[in-house]
PDB file of N, CA and C in Angstrom:
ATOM      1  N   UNK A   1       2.410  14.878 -43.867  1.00  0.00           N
ATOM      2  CA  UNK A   1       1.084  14.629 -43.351  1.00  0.00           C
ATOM      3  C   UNK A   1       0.155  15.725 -43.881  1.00  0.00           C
ATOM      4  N   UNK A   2      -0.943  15.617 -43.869  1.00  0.00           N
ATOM      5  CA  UNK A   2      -1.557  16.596 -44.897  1.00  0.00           C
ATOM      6  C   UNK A   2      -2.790  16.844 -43.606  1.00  0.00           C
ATOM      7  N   UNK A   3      -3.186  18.291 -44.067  1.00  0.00           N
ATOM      8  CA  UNK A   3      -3.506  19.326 -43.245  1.00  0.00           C
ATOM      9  C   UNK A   3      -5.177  18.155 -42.064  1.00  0.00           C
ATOM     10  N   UNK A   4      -5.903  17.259 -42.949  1.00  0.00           N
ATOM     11  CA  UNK A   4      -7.230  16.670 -42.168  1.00  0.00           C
ATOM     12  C   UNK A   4      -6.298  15.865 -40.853  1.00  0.00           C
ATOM     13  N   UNK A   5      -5.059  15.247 -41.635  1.00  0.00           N
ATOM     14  CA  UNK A   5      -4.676  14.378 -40.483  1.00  0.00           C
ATOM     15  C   UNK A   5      -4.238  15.367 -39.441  1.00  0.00           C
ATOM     16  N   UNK A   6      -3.261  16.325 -39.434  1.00  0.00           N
ATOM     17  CA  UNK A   6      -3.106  17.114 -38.603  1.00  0.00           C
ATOM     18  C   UNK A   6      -4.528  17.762 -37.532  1.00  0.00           C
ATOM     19  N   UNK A   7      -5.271  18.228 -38.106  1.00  0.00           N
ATOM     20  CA  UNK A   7      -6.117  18.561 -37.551  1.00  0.00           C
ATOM     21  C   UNK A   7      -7.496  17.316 -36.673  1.00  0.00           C
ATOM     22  N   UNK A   8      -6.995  16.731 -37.019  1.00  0.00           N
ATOM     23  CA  UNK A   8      -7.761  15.127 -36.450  1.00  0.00           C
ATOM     24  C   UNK A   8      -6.524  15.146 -34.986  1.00  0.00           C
ATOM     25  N   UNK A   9      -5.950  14.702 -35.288  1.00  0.00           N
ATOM     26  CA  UNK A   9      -4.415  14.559 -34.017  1.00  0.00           C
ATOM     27  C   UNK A   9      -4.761  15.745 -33.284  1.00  0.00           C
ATOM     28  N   UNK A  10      -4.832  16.808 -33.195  1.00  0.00           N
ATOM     29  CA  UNK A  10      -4.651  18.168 -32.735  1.00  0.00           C
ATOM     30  C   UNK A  10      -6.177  18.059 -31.920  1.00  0.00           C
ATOM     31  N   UNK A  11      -6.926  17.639 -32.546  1.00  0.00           N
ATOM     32  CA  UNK A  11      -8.667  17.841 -31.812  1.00  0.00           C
ATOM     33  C   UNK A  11      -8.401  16.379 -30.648  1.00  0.00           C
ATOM     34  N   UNK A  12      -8.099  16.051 -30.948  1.00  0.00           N
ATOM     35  CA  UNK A  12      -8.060  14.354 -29.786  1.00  0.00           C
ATOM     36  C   UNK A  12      -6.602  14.670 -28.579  1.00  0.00           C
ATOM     37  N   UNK A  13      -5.833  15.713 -29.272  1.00  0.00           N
ATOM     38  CA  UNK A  13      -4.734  15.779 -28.092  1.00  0.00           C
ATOM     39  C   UNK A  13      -4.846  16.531 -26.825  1.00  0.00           C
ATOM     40  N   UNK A  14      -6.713  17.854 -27.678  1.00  0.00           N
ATOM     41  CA  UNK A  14      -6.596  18.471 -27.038  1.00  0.00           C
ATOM     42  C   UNK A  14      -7.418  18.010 -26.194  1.00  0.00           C
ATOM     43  N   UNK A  15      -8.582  17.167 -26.714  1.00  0.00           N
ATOM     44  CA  UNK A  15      -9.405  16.538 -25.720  1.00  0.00           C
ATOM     45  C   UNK A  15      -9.092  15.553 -24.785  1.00  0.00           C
ATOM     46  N   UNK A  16      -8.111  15.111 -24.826  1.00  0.00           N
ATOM     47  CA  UNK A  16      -7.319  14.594 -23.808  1.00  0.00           C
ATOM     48  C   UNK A  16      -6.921  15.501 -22.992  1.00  0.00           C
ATOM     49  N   UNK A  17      -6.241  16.675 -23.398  1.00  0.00           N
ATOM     50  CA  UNK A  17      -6.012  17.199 -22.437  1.00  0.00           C
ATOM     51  C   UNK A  17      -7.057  18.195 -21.359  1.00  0.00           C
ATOM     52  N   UNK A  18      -8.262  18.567 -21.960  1.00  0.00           N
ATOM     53  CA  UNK A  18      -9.608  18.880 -21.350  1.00  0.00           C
ATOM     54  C   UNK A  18      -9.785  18.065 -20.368  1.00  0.00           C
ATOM     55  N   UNK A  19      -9.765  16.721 -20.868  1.00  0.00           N
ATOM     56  CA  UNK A  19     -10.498  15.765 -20.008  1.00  0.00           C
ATOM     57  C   UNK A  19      -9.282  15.319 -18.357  1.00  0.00           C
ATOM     58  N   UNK A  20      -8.524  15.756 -18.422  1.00  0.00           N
ATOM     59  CA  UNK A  20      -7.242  15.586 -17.502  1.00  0.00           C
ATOM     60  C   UNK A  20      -7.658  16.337 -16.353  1.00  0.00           C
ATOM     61  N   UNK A  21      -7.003  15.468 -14.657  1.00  0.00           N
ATOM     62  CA  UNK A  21      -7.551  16.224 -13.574  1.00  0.00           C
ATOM     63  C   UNK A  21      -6.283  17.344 -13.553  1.00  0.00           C
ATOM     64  N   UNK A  22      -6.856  18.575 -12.988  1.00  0.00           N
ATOM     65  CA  UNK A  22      -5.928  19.494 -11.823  1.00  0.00           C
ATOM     66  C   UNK A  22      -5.686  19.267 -10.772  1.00  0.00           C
ATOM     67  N   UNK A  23      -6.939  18.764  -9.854  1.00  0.00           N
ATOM     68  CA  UNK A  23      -6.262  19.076  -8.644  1.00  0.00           C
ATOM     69  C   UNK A  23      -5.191  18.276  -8.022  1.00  0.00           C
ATOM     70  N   UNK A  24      -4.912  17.552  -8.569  1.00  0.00           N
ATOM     71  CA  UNK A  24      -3.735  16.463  -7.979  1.00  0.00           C
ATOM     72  C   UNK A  24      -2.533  17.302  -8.791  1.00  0.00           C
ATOM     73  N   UNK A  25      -2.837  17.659  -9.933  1.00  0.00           N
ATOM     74  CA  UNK A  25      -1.363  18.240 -10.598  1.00  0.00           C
ATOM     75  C   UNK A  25      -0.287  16.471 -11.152  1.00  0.00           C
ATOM     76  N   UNK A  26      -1.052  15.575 -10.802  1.00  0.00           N
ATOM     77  CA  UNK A  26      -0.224  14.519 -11.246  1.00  0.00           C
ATOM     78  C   UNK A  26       0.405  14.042 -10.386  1.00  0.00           C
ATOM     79  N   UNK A  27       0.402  14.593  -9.294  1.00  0.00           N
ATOM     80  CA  UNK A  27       1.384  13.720  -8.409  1.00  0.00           C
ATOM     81  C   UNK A  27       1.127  13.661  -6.848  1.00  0.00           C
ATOM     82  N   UNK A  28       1.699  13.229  -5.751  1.00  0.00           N
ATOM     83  CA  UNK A  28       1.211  13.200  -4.451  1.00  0.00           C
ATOM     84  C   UNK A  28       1.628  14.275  -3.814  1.00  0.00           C
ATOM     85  N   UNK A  29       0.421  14.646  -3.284  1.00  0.00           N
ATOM     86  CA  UNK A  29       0.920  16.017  -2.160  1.00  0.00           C
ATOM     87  C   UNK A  29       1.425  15.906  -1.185  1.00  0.00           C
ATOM     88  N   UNK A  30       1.454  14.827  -0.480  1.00  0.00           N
ATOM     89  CA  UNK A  30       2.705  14.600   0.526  1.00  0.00           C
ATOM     90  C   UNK A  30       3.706  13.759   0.001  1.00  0.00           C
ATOM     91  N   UNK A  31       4.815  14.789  -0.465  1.00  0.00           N
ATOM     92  CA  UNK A  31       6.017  14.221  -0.715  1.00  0.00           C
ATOM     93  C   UNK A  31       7.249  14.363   0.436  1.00  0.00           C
ATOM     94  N   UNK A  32       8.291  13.425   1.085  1.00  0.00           N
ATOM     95  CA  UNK A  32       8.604  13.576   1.988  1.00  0.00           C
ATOM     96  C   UNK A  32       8.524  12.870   3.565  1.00  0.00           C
ATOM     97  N   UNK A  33       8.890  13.781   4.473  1.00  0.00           N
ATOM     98  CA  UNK A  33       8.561  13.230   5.786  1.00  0.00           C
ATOM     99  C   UNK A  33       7.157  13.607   6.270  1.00  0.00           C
ATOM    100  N   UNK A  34       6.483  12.988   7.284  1.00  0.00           N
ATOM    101  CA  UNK A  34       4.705  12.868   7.530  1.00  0.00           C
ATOM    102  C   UNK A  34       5.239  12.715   8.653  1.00  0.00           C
ATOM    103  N   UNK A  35       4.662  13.730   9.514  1.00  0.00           N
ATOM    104  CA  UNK A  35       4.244  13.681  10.956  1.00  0.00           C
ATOM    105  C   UNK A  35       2.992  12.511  11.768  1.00  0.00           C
ATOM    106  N   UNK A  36       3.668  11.828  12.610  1.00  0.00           N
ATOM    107  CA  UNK A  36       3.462  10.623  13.451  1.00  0.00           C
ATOM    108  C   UNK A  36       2.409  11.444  14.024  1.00  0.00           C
ATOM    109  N   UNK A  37       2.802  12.486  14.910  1.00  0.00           N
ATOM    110  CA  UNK A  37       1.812  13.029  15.925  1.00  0.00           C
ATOM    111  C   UNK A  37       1.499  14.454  15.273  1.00  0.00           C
ATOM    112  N   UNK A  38       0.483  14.856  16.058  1.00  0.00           N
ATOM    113  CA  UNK A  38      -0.032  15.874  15.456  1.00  0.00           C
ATOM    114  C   UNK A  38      -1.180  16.409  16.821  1.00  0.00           C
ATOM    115  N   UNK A  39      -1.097  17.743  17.708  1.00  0.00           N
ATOM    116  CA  UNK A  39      -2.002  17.917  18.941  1.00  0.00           C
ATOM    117  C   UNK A  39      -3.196  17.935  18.030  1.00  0.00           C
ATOM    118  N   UNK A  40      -4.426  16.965  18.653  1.00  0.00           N
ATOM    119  CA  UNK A  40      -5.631  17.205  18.400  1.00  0.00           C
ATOM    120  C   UNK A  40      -6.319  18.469  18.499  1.00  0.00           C
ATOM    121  N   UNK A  41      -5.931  19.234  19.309  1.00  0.00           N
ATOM    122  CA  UNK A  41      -6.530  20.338  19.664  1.00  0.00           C
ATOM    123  C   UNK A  41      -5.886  21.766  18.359  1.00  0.00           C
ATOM    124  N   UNK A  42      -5.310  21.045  17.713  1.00  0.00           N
ATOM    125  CA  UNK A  42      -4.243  21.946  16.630  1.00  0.00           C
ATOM    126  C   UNK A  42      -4.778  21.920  15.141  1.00  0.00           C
ATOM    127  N   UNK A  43      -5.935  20.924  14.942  1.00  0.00           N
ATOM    128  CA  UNK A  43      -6.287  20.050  13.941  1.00  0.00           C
ATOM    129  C   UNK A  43      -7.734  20.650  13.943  1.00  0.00           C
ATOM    130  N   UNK A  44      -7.536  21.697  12.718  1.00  0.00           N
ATOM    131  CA  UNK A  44      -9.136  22.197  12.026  1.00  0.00           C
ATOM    132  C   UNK A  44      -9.672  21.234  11.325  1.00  0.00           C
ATOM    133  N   UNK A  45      -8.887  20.513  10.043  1.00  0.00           N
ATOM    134  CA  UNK A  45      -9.370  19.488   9.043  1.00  0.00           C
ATOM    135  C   UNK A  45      -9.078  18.590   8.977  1.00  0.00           C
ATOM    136  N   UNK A  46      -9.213  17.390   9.174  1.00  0.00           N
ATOM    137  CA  UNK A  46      -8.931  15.773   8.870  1.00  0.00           C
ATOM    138  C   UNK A  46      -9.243  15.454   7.177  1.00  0.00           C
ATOM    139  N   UNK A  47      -8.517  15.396   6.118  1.00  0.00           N
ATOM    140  CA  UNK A  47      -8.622  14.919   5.034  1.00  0.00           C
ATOM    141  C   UNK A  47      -7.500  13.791   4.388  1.00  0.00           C
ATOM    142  N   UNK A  48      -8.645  12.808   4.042  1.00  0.00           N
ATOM    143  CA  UNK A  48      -7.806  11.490   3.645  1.00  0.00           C
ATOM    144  C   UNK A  48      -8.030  11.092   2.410  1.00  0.00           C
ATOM    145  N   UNK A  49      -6.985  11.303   1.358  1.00  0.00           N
ATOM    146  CA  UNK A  49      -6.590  11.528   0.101  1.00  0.00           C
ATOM    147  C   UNK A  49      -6.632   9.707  -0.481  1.00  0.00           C
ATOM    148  N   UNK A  50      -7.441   9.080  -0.705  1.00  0.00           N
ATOM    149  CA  UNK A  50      -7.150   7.692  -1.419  1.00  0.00           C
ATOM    150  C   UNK A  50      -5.986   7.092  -2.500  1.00  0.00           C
ATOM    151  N   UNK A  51      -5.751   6.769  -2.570  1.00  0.00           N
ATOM    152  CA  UNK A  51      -4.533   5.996  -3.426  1.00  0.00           C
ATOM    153  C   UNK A  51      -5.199   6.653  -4.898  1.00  0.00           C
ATOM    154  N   UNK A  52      -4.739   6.906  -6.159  1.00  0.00           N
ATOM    155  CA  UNK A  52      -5.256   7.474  -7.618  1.00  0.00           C
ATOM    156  C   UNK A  52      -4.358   6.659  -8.566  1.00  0.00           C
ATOM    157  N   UNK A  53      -4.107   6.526  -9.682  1.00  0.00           N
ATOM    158  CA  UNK A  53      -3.372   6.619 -10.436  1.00  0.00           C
ATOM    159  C   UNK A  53      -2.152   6.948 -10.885  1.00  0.00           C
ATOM    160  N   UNK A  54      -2.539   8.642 -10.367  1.00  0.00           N
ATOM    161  CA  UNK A  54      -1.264   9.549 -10.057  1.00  0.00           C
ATOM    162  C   UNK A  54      -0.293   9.452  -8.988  1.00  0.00           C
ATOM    163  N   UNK A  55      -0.916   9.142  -7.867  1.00  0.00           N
ATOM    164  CA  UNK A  55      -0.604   8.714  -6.852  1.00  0.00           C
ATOM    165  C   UNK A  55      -0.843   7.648  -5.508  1.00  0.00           C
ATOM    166  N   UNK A  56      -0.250   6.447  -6.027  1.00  0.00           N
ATOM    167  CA  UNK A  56      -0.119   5.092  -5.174  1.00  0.00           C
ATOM    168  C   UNK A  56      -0.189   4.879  -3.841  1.00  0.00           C
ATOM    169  N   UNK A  57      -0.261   6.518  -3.396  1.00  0.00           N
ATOM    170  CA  UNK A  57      -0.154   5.877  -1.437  1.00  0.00           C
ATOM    171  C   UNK A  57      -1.453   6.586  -1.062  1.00  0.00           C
ATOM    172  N   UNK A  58      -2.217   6.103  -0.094  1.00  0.00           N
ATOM    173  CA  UNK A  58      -3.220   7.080   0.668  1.00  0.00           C
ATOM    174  C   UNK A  58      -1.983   8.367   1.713  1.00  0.00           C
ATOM    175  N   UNK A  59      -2.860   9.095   1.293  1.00  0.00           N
ATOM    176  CA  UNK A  59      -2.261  10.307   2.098  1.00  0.00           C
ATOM    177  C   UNK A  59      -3.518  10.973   3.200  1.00  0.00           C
ATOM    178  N   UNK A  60      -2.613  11.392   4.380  1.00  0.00           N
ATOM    179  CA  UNK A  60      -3.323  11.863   5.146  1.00  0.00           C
ATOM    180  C   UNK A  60      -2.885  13.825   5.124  1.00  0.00           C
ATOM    181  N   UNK A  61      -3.939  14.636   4.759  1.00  0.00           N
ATOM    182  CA  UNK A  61      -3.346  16.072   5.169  1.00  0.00           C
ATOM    183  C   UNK A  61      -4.454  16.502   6.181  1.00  0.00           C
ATOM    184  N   UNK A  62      -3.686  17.519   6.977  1.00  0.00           N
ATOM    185  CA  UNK A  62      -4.100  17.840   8.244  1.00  0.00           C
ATOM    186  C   UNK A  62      -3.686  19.075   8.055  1.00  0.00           C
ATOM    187  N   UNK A  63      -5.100  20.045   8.032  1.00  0.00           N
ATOM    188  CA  UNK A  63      -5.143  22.111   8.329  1.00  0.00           C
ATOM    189  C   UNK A  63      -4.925  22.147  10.025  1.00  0.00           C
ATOM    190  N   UNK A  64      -3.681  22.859   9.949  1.00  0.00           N
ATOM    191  CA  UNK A  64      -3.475  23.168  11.311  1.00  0.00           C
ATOM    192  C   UNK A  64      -5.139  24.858  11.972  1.00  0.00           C
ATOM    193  N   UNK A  65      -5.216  24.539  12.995  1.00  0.00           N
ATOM    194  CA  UNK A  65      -5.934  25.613  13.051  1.00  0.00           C
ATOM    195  C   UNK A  65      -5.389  26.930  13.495  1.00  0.00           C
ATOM    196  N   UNK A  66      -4.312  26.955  13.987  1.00  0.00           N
ATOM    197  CA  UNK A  66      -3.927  28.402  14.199  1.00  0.00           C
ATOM    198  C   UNK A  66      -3.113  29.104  12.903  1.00  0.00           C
ATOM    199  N   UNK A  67      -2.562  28.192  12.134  1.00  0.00           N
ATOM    200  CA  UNK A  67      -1.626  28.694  10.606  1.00  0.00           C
ATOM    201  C   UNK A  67      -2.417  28.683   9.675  1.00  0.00           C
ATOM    202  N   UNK A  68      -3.738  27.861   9.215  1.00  0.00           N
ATOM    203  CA  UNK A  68      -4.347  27.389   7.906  1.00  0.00           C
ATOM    204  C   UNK A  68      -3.277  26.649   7.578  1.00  0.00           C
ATOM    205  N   UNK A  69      -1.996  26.015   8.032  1.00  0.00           N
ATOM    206  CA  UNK A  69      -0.857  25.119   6.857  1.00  0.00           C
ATOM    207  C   UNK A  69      -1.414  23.736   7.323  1.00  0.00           C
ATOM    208  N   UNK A  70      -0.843  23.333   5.629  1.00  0.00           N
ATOM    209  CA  UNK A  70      -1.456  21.883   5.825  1.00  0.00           C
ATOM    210  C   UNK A  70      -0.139  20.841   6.003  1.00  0.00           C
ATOM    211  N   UNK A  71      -0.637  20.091   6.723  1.00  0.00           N
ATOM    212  CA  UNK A  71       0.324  19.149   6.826  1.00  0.00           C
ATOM    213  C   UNK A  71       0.349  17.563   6.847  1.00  0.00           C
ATOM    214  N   UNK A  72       1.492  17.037   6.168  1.00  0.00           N
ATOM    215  CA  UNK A  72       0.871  15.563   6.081  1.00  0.00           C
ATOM    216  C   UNK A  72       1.513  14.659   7.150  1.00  0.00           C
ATOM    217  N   UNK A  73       0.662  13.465   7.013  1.00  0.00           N
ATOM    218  CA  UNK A  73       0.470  12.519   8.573  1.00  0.00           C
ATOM    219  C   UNK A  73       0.763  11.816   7.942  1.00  0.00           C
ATOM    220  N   UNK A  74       1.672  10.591   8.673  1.00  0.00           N
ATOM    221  CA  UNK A  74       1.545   9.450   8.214  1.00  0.00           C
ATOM    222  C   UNK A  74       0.511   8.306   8.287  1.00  0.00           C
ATOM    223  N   UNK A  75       0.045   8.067   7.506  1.00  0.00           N
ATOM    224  CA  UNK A  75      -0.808   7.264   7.714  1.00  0.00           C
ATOM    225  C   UNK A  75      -0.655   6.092   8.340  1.00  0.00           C
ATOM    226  N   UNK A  76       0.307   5.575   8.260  1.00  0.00           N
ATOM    227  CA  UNK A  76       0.420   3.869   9.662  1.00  0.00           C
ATOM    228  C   UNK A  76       0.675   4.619  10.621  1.00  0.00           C
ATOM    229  N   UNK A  77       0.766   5.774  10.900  1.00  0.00           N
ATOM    230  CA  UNK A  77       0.862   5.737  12.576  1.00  0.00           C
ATOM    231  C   UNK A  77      -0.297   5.693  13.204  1.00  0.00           C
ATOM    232  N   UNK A  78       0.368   5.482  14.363  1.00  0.00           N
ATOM    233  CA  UNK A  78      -1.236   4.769  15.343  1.00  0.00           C
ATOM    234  C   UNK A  78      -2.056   5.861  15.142  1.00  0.00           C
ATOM    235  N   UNK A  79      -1.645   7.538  15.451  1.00  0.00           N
ATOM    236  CA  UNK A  79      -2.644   8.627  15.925  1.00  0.00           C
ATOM    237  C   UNK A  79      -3.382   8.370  14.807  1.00  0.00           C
ATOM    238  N   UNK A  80      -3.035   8.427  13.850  1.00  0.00           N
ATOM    239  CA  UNK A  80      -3.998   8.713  12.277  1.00  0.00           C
ATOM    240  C   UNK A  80      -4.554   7.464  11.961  1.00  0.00           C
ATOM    241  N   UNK A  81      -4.612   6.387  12.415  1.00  0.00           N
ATOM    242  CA  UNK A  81      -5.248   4.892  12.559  1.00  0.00           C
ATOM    243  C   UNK A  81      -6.352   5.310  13.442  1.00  0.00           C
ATOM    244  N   UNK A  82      -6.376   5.582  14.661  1.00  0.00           N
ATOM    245  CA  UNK A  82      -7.128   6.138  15.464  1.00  0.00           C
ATOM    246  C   UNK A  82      -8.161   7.099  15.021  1.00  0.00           C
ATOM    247  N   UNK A  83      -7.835   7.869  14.078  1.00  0.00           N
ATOM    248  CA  UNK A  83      -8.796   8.793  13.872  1.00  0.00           C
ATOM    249  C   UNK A  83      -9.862   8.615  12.770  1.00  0.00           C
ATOM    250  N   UNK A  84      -8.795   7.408  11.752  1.00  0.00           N
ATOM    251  CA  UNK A  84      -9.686   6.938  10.661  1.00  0.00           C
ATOM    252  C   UNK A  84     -10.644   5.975  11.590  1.00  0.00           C
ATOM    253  N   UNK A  85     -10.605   5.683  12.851  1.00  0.00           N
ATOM    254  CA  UNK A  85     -11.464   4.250  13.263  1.00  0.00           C
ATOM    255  C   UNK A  85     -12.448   5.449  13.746  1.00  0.00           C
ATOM    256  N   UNK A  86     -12.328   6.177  14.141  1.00  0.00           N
ATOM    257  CA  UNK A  86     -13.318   7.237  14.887  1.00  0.00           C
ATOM    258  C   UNK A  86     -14.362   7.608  13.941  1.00  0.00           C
ATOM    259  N   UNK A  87     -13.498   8.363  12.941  1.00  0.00           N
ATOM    260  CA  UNK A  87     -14.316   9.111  11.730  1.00  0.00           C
ATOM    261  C   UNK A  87     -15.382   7.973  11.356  1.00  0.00           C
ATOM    262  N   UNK A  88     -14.623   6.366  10.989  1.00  0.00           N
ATOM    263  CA  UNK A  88     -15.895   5.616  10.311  1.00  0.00           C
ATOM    264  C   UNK A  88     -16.414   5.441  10.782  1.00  0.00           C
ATOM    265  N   UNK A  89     -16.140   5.352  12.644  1.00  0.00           N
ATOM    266  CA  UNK A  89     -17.698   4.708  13.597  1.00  0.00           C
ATOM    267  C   UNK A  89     -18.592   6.425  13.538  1.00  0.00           C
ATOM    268  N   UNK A  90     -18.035   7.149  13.507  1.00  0.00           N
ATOM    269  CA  UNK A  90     -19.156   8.323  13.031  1.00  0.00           C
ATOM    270  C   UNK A  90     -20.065   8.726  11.750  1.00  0.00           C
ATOM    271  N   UNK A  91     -19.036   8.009  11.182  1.00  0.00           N
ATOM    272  CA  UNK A  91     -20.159   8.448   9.391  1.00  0.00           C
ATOM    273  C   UNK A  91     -21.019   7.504   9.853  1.00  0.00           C
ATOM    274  N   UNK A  92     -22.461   7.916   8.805  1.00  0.00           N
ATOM    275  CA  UNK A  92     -23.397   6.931   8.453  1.00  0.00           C
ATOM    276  C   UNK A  92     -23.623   6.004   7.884  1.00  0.00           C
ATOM    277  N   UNK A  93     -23.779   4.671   8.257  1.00  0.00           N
ATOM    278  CA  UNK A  93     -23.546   3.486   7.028  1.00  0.00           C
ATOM    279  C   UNK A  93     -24.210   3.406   5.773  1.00  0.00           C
ATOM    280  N   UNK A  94     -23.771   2.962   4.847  1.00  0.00           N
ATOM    281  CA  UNK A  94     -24.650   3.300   3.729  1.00  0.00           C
ATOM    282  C   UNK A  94     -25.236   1.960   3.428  1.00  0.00           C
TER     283      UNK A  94
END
C-alpha cells in the first residue's frame, strides 16, 4: 500500500475515533442485580439512562445521599414506575 493510501485510512480511523462517545464507555452501567426498593429519604439523585446503541435497556441509577454511591434500580419495579409517573406529572409539558 503506498504511503497517500495509508495516510487517507489513518485520518478517517482517527476521526472516527474523535467522533466516539465516553461517557457510556460502550456499555451499560448497570450491569448485574438492581435494587427493587430503595428508602426515599436515602435518594439525592433520580437519573434515568434511555436505551443507546451501546446499551439496549433503560437504566435507572440512584446517588445515595449519605455515601455519594450510585446505585442501580430496576426499572419494572413498581417503586421506580412510581417515581417515573411522579417526575413526568412534574416536568413541564412541552
Amino acid at each position: 500500500m503506498n504511503s497517500t493510501a495509508v495516510l487517507f485510512v489513518a485520518f478517517f480511523l482517527f476521526a472516527a475515533v474523535e467522533g466516539s462517545p465516553l461517557y457510556n464507555k460502550g456499555r451499560c452501567r448497570c450491569i448485574g442485580s438492581s435494587a427493587d426498593f430503595i428508602h426515599l429519604k436515602r435518594i439525592e439523585k433520580f437519573e434515568v439512562i434511555p436505551a443507546t446503541p451501546m446499551c439496549q435497556q433503560i437504566e435507572i441509577v440512584v446517588t445515595m445521599k449519605d455515601t455519594a454511591e450510585e446505585r442501580c434500580m430496576n426499572p419494572k419495579s413498581k417503586q421506580a414506575q412510581n417515581i417515573i409517573n411522579l417526575l413526568k406529572k412534574r416536568s413541564p409539558q412541552k
